[in-house]
PDB file of N, CA and C in Angstrom:
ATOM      1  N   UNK A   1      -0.052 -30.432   3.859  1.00  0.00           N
ATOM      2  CA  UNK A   1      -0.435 -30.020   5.203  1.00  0.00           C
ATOM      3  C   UNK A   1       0.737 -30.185   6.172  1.00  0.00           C
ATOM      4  N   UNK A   2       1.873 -31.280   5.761  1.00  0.00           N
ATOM      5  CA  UNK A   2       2.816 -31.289   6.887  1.00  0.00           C
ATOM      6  C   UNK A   2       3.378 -30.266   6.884  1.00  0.00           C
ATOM      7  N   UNK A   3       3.952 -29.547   5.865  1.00  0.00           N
ATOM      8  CA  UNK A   3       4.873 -28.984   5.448  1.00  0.00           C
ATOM      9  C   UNK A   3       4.281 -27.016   6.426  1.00  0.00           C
ATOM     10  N   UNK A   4       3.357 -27.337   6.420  1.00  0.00           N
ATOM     11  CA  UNK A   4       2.603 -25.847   6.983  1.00  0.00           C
ATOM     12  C   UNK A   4       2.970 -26.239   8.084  1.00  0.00           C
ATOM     13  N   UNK A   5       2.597 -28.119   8.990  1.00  0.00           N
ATOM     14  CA  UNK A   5       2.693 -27.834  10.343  1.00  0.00           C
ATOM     15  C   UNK A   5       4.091 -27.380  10.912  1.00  0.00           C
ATOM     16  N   UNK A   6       5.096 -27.706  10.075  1.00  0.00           N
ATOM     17  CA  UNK A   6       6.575 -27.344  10.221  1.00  0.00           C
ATOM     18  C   UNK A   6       6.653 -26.048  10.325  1.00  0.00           C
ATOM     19  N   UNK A   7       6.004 -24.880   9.366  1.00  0.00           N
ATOM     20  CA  UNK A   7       6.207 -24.130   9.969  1.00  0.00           C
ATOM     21  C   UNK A   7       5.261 -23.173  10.805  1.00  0.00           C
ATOM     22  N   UNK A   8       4.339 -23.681  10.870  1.00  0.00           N
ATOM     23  CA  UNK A   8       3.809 -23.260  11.768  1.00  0.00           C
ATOM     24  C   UNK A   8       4.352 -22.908  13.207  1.00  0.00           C
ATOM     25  N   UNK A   9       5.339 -22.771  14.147  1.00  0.00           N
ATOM     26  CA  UNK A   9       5.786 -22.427  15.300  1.00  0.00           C
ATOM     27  C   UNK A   9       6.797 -20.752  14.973  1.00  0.00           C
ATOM     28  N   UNK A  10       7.441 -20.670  13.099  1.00  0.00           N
ATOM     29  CA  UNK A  10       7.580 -19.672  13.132  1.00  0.00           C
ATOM     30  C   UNK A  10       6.811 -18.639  12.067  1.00  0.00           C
ATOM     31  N   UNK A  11       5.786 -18.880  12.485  1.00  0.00           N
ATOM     32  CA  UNK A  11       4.770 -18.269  11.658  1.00  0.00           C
ATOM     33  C   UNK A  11       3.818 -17.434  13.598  1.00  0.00           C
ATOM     34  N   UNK A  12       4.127 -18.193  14.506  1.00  0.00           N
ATOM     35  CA  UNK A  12       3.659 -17.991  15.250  1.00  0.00           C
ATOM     36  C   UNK A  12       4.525 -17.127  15.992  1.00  0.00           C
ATOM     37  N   UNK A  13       5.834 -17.671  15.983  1.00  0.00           N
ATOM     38  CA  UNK A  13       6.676 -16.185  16.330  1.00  0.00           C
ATOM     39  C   UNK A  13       6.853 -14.884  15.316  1.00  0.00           C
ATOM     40  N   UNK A  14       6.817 -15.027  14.034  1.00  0.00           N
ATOM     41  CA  UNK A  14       6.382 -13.932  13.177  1.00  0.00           C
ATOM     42  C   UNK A  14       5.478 -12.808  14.024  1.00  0.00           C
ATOM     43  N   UNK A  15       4.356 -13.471  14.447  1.00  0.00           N
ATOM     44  CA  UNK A  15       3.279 -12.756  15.125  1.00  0.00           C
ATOM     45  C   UNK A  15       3.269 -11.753  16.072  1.00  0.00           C
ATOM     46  N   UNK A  16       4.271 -12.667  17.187  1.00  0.00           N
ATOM     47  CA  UNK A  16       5.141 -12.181  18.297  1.00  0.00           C
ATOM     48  C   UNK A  16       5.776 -11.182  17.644  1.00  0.00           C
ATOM     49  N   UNK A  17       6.624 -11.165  16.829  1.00  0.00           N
ATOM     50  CA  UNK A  17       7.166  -9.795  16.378  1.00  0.00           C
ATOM     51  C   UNK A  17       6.437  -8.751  15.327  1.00  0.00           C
ATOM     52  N   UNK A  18       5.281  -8.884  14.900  1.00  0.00           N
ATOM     53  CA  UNK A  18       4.245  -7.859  14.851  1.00  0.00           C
ATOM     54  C   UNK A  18       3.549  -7.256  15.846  1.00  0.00           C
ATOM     55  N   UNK A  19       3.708  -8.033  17.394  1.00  0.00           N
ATOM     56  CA  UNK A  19       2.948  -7.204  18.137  1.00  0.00           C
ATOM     57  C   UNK A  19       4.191  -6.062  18.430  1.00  0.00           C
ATOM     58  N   UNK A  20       5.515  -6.480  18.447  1.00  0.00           N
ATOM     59  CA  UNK A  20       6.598  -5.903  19.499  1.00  0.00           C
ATOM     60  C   UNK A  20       7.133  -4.509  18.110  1.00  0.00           C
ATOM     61  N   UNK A  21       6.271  -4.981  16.795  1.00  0.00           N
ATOM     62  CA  UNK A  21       6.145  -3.472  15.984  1.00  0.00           C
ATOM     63  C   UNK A  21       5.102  -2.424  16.251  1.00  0.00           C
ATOM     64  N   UNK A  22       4.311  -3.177  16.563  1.00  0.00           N
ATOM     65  CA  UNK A  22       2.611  -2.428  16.596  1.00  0.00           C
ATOM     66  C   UNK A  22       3.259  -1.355  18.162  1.00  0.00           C
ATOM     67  N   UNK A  23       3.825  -2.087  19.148  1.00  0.00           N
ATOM     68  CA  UNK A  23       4.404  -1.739  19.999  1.00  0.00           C
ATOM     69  C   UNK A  23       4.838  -0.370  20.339  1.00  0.00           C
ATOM     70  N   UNK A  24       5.548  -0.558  19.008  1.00  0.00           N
ATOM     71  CA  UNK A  24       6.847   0.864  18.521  1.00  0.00           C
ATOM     72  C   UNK A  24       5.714   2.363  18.612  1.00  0.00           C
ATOM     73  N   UNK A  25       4.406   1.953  17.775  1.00  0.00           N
ATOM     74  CA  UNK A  25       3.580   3.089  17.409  1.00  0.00           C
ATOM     75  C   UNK A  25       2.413   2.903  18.442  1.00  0.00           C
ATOM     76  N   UNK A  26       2.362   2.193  19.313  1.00  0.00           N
ATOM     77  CA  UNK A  26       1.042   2.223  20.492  1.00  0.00           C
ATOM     78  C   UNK A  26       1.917   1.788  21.775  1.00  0.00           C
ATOM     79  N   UNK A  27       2.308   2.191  22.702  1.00  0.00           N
ATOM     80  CA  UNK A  27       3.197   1.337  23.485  1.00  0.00           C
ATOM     81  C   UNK A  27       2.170   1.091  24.781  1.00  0.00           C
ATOM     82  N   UNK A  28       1.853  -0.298  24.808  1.00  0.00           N
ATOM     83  CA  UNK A  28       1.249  -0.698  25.882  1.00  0.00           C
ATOM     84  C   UNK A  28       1.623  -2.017  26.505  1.00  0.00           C
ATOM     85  N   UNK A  29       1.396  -2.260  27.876  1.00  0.00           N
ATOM     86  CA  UNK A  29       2.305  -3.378  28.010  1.00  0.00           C
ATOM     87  C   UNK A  29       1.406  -4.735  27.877  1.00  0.00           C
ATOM     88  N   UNK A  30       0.383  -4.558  27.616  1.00  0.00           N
ATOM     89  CA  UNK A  30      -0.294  -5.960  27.312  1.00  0.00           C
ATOM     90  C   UNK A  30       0.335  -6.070  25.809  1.00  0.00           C
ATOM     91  N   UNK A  31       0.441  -5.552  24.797  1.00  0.00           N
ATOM     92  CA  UNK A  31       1.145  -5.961  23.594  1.00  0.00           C
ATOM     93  C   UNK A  31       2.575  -6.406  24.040  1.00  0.00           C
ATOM     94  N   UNK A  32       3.569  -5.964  24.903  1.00  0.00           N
ATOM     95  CA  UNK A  32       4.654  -6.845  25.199  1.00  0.00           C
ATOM     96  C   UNK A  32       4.582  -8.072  26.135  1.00  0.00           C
ATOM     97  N   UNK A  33       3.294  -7.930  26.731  1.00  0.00           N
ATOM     98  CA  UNK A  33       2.790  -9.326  27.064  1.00  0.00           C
ATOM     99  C   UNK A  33       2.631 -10.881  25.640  1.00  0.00           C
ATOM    100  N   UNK A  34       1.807  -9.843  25.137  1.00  0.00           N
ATOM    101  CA  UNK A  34       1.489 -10.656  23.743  1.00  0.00           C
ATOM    102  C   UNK A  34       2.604 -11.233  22.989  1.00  0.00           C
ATOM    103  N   UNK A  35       3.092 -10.130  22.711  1.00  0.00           N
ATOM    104  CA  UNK A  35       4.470 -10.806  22.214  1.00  0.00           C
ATOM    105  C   UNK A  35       5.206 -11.652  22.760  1.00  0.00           C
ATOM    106  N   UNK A  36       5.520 -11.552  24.213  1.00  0.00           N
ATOM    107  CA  UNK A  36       6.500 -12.395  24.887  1.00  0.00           C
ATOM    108  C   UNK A  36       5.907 -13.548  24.843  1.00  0.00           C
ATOM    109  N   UNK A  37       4.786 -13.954  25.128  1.00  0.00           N
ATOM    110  CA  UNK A  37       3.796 -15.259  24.714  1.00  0.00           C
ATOM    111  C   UNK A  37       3.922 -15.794  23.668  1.00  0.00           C
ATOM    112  N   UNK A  38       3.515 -14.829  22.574  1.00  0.00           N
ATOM    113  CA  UNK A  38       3.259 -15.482  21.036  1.00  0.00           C
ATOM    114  C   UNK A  38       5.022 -16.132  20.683  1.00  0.00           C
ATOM    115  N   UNK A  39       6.363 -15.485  21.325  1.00  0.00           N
ATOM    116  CA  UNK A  39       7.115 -15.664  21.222  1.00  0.00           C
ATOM    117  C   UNK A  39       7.705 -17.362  21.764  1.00  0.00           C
ATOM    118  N   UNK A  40       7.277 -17.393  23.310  1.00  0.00           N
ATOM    119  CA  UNK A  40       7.702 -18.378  23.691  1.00  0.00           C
ATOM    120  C   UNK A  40       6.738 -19.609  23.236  1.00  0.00           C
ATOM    121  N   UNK A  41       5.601 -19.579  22.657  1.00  0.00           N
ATOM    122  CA  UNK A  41       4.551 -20.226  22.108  1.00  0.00           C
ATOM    123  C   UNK A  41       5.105 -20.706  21.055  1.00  0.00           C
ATOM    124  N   UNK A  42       5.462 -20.356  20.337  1.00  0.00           N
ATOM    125  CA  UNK A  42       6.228 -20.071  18.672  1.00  0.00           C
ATOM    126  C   UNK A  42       7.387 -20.920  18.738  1.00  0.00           C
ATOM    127  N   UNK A  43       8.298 -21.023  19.914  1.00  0.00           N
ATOM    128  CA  UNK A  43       9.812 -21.733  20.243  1.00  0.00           C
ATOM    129  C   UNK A  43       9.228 -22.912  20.558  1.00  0.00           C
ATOM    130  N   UNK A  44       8.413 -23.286  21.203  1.00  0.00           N
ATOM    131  CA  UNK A  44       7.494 -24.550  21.688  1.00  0.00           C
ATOM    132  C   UNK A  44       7.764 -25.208  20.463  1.00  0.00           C
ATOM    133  N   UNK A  45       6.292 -24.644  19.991  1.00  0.00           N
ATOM    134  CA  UNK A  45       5.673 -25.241  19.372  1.00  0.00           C
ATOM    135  C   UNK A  45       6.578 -25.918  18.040  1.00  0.00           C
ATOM    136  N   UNK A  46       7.515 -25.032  17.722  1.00  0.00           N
ATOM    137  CA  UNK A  46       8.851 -25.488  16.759  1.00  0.00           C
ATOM    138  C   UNK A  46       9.452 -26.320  17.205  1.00  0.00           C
ATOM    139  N   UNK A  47       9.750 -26.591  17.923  1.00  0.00           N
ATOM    140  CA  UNK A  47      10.656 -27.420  18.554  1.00  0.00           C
ATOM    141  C   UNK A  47       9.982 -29.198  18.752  1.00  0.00           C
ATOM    142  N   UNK A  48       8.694 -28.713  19.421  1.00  0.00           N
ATOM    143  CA  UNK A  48       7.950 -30.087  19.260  1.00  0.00           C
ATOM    144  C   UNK A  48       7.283 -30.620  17.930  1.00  0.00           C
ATOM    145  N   UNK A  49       6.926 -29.450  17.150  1.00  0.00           N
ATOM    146  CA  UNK A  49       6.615 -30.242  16.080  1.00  0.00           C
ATOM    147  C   UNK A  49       7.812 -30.408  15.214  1.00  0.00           C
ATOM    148  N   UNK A  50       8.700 -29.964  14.908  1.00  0.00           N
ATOM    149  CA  UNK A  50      10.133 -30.602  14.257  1.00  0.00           C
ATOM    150  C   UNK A  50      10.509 -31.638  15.093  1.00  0.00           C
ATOM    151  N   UNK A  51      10.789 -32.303  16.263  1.00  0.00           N
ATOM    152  CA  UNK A  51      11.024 -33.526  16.834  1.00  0.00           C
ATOM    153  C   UNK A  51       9.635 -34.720  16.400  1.00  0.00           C
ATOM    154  N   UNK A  52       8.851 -34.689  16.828  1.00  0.00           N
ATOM    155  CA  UNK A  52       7.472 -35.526  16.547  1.00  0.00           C
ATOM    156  C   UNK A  52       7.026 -35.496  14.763  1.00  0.00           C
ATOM    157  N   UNK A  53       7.344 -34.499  13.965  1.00  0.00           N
ATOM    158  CA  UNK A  53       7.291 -34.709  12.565  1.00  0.00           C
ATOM    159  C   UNK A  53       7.982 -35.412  12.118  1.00  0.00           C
ATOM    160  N   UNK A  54       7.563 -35.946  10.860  1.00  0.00           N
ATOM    161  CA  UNK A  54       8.132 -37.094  10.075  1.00  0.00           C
ATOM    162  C   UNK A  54       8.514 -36.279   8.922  1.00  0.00           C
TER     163      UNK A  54
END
C-alpha cells in the first residue's frame, strides 16, 4: 500500500494530462480547468507524500 501512496500524486497528474488530450478532440475550457487542477493537485500531493513517507 505504501508503495501506491508514492505514486499516487503522479498517477494524479497522469489524469491531468488525459483531460488536456480529451481536450485536443472536445475543446472546452472547463476540461483545461480540470487539468490545470488535477495537475497542480498531482505536484502537491507528490511532493508531500514523498517528504512525510517512510
Amino acid at each position: 500500500m505504501n508503495n501506491f501512496l508514492k505514486y499516487l500524486g503522479v498517477i494524479i497528474m497522469l489524469l491531468g494530462v488525459c483531460c488536456l488530450g480529451v481536450y485536443e478532440v472536445i475543446p472546452s475550457n472547463w476540461l483545461l480547468l480540470g487539468a490545470m487542477v488535477l495537475e497542480f493537485a498531482g505536484i502537491i500531493c507528490f511532493i508531500l507524500i514523498n517528504r512525510f513517507a517512510d
